[in-house]
PDB file of N, CA and C in Angstrom:
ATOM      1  N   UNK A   1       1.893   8.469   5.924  1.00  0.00           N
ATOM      2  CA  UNK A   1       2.312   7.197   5.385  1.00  0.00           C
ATOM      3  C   UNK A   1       1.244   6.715   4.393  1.00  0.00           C
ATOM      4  N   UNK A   2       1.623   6.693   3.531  1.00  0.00           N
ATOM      5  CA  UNK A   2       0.884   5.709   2.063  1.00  0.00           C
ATOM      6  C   UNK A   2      -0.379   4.519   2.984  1.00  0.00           C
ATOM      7  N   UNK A   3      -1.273   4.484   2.909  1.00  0.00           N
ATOM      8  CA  UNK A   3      -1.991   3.341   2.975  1.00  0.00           C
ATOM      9  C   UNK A   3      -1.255   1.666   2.771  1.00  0.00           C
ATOM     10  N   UNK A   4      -0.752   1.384   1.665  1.00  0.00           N
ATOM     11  CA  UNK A   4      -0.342   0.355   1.247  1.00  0.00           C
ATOM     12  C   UNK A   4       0.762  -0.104   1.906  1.00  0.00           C
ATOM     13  N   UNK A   5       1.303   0.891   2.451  1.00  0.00           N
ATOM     14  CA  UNK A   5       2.606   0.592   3.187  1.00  0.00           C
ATOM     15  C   UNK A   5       2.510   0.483   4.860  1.00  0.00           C
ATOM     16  N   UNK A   6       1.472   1.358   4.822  1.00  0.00           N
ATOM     17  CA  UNK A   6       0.434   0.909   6.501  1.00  0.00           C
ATOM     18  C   UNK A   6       0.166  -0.451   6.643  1.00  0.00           C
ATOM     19  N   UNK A   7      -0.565  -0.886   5.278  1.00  0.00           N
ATOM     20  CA  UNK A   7      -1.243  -2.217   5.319  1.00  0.00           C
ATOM     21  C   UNK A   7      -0.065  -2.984   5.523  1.00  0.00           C
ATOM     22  N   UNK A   8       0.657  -2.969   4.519  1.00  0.00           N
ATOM     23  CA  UNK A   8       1.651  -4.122   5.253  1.00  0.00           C
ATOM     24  C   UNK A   8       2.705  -3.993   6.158  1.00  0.00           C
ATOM     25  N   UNK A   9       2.913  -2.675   7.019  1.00  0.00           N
ATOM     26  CA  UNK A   9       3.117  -3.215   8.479  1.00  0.00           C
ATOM     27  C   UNK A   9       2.056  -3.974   9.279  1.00  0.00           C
ATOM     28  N   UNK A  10       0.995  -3.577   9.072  1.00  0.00           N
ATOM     29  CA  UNK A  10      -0.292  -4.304   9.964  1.00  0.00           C
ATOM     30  C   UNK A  10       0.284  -5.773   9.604  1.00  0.00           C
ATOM     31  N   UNK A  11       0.281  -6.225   8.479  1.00  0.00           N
ATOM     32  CA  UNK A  11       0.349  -7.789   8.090  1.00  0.00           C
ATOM     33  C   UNK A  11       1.689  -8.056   8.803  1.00  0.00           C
ATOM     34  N   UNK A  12       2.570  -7.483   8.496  1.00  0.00           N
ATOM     35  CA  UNK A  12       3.991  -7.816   9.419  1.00  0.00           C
ATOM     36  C   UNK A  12       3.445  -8.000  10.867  1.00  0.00           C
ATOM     37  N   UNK A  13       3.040  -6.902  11.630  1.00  0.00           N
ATOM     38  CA  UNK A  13       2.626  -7.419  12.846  1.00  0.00           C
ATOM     39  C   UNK A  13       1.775  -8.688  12.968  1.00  0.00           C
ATOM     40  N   UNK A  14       1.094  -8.951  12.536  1.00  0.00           N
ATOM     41  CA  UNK A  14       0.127  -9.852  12.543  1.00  0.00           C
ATOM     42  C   UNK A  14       0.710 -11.427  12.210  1.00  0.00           C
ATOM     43  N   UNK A  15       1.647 -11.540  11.626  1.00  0.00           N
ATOM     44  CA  UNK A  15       2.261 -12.463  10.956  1.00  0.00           C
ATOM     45  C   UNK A  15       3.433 -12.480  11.877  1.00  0.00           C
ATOM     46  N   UNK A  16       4.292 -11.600  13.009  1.00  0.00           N
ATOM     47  CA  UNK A  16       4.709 -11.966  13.522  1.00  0.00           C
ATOM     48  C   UNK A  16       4.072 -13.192  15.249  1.00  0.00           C
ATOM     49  N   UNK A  17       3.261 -12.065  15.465  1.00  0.00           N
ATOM     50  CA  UNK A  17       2.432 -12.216  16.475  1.00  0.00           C
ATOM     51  C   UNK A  17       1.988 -14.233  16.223  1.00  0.00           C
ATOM     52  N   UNK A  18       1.810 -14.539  14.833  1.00  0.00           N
ATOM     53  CA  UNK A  18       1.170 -15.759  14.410  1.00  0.00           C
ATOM     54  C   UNK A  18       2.577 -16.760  14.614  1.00  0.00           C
ATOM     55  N   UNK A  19       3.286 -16.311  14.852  1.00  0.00           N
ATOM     56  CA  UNK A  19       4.731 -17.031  14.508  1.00  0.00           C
ATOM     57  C   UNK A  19       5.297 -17.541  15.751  1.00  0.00           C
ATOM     58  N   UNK A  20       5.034 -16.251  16.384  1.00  0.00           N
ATOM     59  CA  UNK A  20       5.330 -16.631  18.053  1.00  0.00           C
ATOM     60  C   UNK A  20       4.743 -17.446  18.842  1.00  0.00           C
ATOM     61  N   UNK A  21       2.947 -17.662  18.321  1.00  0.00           N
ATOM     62  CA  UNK A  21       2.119 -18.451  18.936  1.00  0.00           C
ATOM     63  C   UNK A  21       1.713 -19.484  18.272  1.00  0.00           C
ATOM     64  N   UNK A  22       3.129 -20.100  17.553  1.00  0.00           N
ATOM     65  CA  UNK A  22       2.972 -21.239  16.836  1.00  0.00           C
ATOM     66  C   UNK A  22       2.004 -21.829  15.865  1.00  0.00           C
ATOM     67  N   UNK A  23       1.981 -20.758  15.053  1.00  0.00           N
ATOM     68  CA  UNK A  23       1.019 -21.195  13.657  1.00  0.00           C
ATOM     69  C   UNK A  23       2.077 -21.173  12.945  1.00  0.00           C
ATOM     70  N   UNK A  24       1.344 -21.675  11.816  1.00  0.00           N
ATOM     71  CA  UNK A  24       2.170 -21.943  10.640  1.00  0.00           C
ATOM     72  C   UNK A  24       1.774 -21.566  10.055  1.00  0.00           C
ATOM     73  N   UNK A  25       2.579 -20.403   8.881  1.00  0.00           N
ATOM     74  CA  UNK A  25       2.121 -19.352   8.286  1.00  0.00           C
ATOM     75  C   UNK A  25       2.309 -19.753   6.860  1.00  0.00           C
ATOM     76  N   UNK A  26       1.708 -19.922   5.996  1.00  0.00           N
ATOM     77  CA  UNK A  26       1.140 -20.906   4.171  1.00  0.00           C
ATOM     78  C   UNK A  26       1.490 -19.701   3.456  1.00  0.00           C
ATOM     79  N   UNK A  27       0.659 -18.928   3.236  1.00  0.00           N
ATOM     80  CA  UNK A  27       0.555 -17.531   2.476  1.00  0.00           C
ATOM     81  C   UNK A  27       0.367 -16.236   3.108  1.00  0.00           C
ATOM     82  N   UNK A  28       0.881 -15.067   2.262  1.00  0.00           N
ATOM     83  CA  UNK A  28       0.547 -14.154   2.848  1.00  0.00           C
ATOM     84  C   UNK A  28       0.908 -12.884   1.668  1.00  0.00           C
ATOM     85  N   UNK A  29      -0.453 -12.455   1.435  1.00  0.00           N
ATOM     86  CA  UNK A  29      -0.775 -11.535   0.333  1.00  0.00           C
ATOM     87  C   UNK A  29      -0.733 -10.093   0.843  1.00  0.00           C
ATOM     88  N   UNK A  30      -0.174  -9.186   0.349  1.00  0.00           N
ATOM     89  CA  UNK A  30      -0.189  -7.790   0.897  1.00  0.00           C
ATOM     90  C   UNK A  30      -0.979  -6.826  -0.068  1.00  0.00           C
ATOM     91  N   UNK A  31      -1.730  -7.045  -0.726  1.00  0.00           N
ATOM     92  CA  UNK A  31      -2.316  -6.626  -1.845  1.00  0.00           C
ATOM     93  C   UNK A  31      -3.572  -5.976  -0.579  1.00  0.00           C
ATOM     94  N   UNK A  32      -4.130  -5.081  -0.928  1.00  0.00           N
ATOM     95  CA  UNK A  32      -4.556  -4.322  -0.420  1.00  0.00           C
ATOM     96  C   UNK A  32      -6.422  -4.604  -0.651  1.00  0.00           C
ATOM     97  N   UNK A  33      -6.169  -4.981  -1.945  1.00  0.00           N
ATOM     98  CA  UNK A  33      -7.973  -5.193  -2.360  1.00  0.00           C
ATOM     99  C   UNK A  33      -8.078  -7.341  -2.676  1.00  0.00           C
ATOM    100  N   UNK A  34      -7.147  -7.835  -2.020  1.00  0.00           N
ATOM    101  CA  UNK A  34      -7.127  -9.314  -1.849  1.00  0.00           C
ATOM    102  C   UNK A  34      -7.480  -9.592  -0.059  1.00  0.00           C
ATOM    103  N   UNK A  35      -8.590 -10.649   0.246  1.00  0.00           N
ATOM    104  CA  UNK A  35      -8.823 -11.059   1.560  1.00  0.00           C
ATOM    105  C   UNK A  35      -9.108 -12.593   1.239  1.00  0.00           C
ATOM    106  N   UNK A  36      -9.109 -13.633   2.350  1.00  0.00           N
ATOM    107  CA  UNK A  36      -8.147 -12.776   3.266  1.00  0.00           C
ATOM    108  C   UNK A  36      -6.145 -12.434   3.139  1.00  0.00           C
ATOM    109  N   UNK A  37      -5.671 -11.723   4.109  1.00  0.00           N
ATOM    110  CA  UNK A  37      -4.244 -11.558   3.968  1.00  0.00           C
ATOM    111  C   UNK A  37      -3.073 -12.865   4.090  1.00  0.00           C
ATOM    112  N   UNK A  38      -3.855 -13.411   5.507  1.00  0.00           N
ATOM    113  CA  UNK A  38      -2.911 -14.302   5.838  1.00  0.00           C
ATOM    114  C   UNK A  38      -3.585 -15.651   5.974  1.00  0.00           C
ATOM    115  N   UNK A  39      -3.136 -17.126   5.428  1.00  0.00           N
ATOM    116  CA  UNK A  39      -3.460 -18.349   5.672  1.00  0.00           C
ATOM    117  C   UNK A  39      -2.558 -19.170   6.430  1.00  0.00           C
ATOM    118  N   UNK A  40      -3.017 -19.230   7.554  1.00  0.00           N
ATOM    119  CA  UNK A  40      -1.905 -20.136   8.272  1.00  0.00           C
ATOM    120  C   UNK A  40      -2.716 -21.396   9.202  1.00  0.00           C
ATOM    121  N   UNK A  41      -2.285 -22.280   9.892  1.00  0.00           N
ATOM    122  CA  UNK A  41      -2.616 -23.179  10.154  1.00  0.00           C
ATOM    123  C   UNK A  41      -1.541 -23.683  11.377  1.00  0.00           C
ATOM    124  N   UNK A  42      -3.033 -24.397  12.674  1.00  0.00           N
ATOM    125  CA  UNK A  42      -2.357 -24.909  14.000  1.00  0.00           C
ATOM    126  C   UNK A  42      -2.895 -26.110  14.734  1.00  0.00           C
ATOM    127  N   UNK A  43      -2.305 -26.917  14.908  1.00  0.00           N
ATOM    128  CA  UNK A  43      -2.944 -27.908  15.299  1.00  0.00           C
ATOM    129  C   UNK A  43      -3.949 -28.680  14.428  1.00  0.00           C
ATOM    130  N   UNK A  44      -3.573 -28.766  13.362  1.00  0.00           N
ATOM    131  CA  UNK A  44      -4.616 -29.504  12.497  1.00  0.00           C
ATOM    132  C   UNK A  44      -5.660 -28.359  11.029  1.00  0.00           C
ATOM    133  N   UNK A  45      -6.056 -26.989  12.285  1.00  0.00           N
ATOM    134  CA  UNK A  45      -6.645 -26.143  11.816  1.00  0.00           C
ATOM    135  C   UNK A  45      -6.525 -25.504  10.814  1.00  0.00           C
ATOM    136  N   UNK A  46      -6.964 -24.938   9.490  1.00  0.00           N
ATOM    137  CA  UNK A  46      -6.715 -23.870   9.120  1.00  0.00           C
ATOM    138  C   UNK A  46      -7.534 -22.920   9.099  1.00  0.00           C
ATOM    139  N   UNK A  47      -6.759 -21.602   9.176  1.00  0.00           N
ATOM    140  CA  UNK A  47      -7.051 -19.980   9.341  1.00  0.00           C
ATOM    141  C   UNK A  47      -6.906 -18.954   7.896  1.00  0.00           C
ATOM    142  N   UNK A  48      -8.261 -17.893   8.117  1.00  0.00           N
ATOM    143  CA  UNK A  48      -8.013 -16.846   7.268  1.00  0.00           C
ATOM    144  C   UNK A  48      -8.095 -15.892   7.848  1.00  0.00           C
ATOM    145  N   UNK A  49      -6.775 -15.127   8.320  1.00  0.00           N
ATOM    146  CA  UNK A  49      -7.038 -13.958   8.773  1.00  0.00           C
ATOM    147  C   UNK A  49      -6.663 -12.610   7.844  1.00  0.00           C
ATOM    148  N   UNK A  50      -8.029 -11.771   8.001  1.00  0.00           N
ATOM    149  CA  UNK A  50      -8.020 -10.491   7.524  1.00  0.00           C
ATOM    150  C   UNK A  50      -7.304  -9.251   8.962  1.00  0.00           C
ATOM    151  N   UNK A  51      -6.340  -8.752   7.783  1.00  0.00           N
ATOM    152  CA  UNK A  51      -5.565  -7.276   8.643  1.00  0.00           C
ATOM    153  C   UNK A  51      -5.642  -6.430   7.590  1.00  0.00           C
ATOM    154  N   UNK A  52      -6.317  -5.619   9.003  1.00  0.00           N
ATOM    155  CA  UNK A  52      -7.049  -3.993   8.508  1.00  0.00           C
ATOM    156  C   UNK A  52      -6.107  -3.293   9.107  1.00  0.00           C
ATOM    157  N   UNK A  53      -5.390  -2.207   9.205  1.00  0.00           N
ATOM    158  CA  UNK A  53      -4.493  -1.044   9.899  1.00  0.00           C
ATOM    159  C   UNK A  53      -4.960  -0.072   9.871  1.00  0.00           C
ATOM    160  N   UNK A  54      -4.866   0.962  10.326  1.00  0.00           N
ATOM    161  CA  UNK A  54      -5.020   1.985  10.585  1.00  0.00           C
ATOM    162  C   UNK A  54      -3.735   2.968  11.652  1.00  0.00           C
ATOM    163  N   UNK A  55      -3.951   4.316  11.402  1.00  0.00           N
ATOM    164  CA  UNK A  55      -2.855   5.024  12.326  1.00  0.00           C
ATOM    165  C   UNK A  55      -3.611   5.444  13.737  1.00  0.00           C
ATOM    166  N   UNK A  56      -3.157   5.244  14.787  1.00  0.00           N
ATOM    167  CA  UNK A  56      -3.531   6.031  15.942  1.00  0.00           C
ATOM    168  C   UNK A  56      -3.941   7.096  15.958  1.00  0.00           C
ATOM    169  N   UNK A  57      -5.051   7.106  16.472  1.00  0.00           N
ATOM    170  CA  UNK A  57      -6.136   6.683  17.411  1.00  0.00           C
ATOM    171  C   UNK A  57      -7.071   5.629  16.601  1.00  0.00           C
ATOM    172  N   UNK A  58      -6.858   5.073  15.293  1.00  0.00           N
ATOM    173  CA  UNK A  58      -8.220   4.862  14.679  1.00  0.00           C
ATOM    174  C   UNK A  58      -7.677   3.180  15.221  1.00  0.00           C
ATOM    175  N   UNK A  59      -8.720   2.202  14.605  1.00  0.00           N
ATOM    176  CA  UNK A  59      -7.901   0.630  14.457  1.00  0.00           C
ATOM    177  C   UNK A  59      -8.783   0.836  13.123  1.00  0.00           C
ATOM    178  N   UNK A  60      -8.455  -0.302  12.358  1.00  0.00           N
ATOM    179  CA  UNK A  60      -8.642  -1.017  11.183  1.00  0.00           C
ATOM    180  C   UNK A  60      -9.908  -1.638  11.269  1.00  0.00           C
ATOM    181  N   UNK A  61     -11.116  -1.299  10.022  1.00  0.00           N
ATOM    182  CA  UNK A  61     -12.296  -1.783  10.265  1.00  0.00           C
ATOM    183  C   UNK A  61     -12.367  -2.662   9.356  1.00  0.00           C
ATOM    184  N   UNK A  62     -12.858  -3.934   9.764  1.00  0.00           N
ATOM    185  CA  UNK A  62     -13.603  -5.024   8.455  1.00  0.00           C
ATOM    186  C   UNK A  62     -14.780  -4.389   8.261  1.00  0.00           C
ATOM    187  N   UNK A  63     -15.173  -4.154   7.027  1.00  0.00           N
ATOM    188  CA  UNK A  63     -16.605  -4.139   6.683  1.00  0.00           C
ATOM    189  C   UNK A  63     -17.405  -5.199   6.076  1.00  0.00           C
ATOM    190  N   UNK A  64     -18.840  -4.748   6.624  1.00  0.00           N
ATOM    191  CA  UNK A  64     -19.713  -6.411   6.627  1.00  0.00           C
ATOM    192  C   UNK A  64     -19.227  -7.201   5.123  1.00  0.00           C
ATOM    193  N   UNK A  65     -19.394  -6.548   3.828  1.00  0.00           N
ATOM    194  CA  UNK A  65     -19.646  -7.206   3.055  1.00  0.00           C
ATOM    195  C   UNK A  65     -17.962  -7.962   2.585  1.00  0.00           C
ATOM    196  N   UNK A  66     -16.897  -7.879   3.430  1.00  0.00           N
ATOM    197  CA  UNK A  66     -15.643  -8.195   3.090  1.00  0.00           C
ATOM    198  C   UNK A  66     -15.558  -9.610   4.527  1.00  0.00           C
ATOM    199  N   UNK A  67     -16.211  -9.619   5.272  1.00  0.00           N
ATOM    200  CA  UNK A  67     -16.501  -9.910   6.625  1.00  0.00           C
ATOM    201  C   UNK A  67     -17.263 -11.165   5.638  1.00  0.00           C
ATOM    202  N   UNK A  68     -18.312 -11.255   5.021  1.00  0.00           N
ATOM    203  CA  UNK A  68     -19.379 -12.084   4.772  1.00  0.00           C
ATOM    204  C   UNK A  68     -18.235 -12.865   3.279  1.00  0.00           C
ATOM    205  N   UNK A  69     -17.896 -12.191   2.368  1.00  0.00           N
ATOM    206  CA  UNK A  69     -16.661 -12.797   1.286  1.00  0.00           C
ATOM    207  C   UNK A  69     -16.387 -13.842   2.278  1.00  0.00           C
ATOM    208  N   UNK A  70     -15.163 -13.137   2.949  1.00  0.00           N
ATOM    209  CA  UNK A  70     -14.275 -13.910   3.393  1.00  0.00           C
ATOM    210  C   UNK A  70     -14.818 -15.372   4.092  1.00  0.00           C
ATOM    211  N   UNK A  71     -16.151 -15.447   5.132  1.00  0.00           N
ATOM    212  CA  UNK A  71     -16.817 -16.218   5.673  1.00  0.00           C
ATOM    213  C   UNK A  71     -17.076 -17.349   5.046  1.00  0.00           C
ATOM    214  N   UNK A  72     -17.887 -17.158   3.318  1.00  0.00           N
ATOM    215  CA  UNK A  72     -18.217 -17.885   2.629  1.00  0.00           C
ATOM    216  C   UNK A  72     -16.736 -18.267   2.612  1.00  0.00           C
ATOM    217  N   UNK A  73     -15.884 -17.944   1.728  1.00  0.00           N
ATOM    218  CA  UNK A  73     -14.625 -18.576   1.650  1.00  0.00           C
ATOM    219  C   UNK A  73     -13.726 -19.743   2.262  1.00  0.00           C
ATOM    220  N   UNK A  74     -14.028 -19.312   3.891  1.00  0.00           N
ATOM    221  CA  UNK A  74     -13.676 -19.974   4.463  1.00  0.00           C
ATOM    222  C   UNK A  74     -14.450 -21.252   4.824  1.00  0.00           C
ATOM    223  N   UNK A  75     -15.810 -21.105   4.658  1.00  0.00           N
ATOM    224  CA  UNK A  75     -16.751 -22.107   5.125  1.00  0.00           C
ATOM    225  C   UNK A  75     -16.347 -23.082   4.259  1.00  0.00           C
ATOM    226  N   UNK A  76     -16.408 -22.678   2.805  1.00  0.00           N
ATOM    227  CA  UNK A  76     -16.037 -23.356   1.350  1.00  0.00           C
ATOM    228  C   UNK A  76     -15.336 -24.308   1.811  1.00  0.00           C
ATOM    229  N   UNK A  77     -13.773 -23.714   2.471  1.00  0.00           N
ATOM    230  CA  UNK A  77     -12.317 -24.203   2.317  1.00  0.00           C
ATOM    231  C   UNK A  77     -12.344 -24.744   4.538  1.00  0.00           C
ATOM    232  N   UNK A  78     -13.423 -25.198   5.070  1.00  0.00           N
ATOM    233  CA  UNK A  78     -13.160 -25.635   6.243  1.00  0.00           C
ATOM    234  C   UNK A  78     -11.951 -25.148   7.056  1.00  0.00           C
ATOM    235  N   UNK A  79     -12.469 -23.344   7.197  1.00  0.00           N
ATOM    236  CA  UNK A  79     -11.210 -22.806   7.715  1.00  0.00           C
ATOM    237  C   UNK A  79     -11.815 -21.882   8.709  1.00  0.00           C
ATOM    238  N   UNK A  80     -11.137 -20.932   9.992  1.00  0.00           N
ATOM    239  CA  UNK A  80     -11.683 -20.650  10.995  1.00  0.00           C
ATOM    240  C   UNK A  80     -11.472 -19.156  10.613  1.00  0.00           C
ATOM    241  N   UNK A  81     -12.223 -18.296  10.505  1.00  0.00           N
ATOM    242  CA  UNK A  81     -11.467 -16.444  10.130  1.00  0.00           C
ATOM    243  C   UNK A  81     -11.564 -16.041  11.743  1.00  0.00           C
ATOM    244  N   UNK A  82     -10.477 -15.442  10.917  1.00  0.00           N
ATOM    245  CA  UNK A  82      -9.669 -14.567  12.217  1.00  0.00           C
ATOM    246  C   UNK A  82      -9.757 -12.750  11.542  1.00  0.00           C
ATOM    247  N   UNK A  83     -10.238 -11.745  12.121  1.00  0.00           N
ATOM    248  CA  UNK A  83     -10.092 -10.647  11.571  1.00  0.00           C
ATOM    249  C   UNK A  83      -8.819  -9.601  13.102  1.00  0.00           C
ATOM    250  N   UNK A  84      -7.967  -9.272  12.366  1.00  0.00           N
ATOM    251  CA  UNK A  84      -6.792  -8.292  12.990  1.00  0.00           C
ATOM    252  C   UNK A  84      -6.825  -6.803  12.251  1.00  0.00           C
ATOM    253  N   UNK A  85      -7.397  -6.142  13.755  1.00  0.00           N
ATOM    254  CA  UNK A  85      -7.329  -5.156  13.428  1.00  0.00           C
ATOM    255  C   UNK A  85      -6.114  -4.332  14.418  1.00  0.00           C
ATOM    256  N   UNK A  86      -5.569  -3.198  13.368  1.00  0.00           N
ATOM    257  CA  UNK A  86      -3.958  -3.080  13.759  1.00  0.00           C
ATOM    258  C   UNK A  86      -4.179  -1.438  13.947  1.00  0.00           C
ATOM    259  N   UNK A  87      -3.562  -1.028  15.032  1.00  0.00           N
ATOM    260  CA  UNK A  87      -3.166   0.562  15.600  1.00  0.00           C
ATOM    261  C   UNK A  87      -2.297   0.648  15.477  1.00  0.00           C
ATOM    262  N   UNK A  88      -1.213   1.721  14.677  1.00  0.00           N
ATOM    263  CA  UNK A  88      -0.331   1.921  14.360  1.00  0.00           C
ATOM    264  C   UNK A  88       0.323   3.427  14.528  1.00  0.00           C
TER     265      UNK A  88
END
C-alpha cells in the first residue's frame, strides 16, 4: 500500500475514534508533509493531533524535531498535542 494512502487511513481512524469520544473535529489535513493532521476541540479545549501509520508489526513514529514544530505551534495557538500512532 502507497504510504499516502496508509496515512490517511491512520487519520480516518483517528478521526473516527475523536468523534465517538465527543470532540469536535475543525480540520483535518491528509497531506503527508503538513502537522499537525487533525484540530479538534472538547470541552472548551483545543487539540493538535499528529497521525503517524504504519503497517503491522511497526506503529507510526513522531520524530523529535516534528514533535518540537508541532509543540511550539501549539503553545503559540493555546492548544493540547495529542500524537496517534496507528498499526495497520
Amino acid at each position: 500500500m502507497e504510504y499516502a494512502h496508509l496515512h490517511f487511513l491512520g487519520i480516518k481512524v483517528v478521526y473516527k475514534h475523536l468523534i465517538d469520544n465527543g470532540y469536535q473535529v475543525l480540520n483535518v489535513r491528509k497531506e503527508t508533509d503538513v502537522n499537525p493532521q487533525i484540530l479538534a476541540t472538547k470541552d472548551g479545549k483545543r487539540y493538535f493531533v499528529v497521525v503517524r501509520t504504519a503497517k503491522f508489526p511497526n506503529m507510526g513514529v513522531l520524530l523529535p524535531h516534528v514533535a518540537a514544530n508541532v509543540l511550539e505551534h501549539a503553545t503559540k495557538n493555546k492548544a493540547i498535542c495529542r500524537f496517534a500512532s496507528v498499526g495497520i
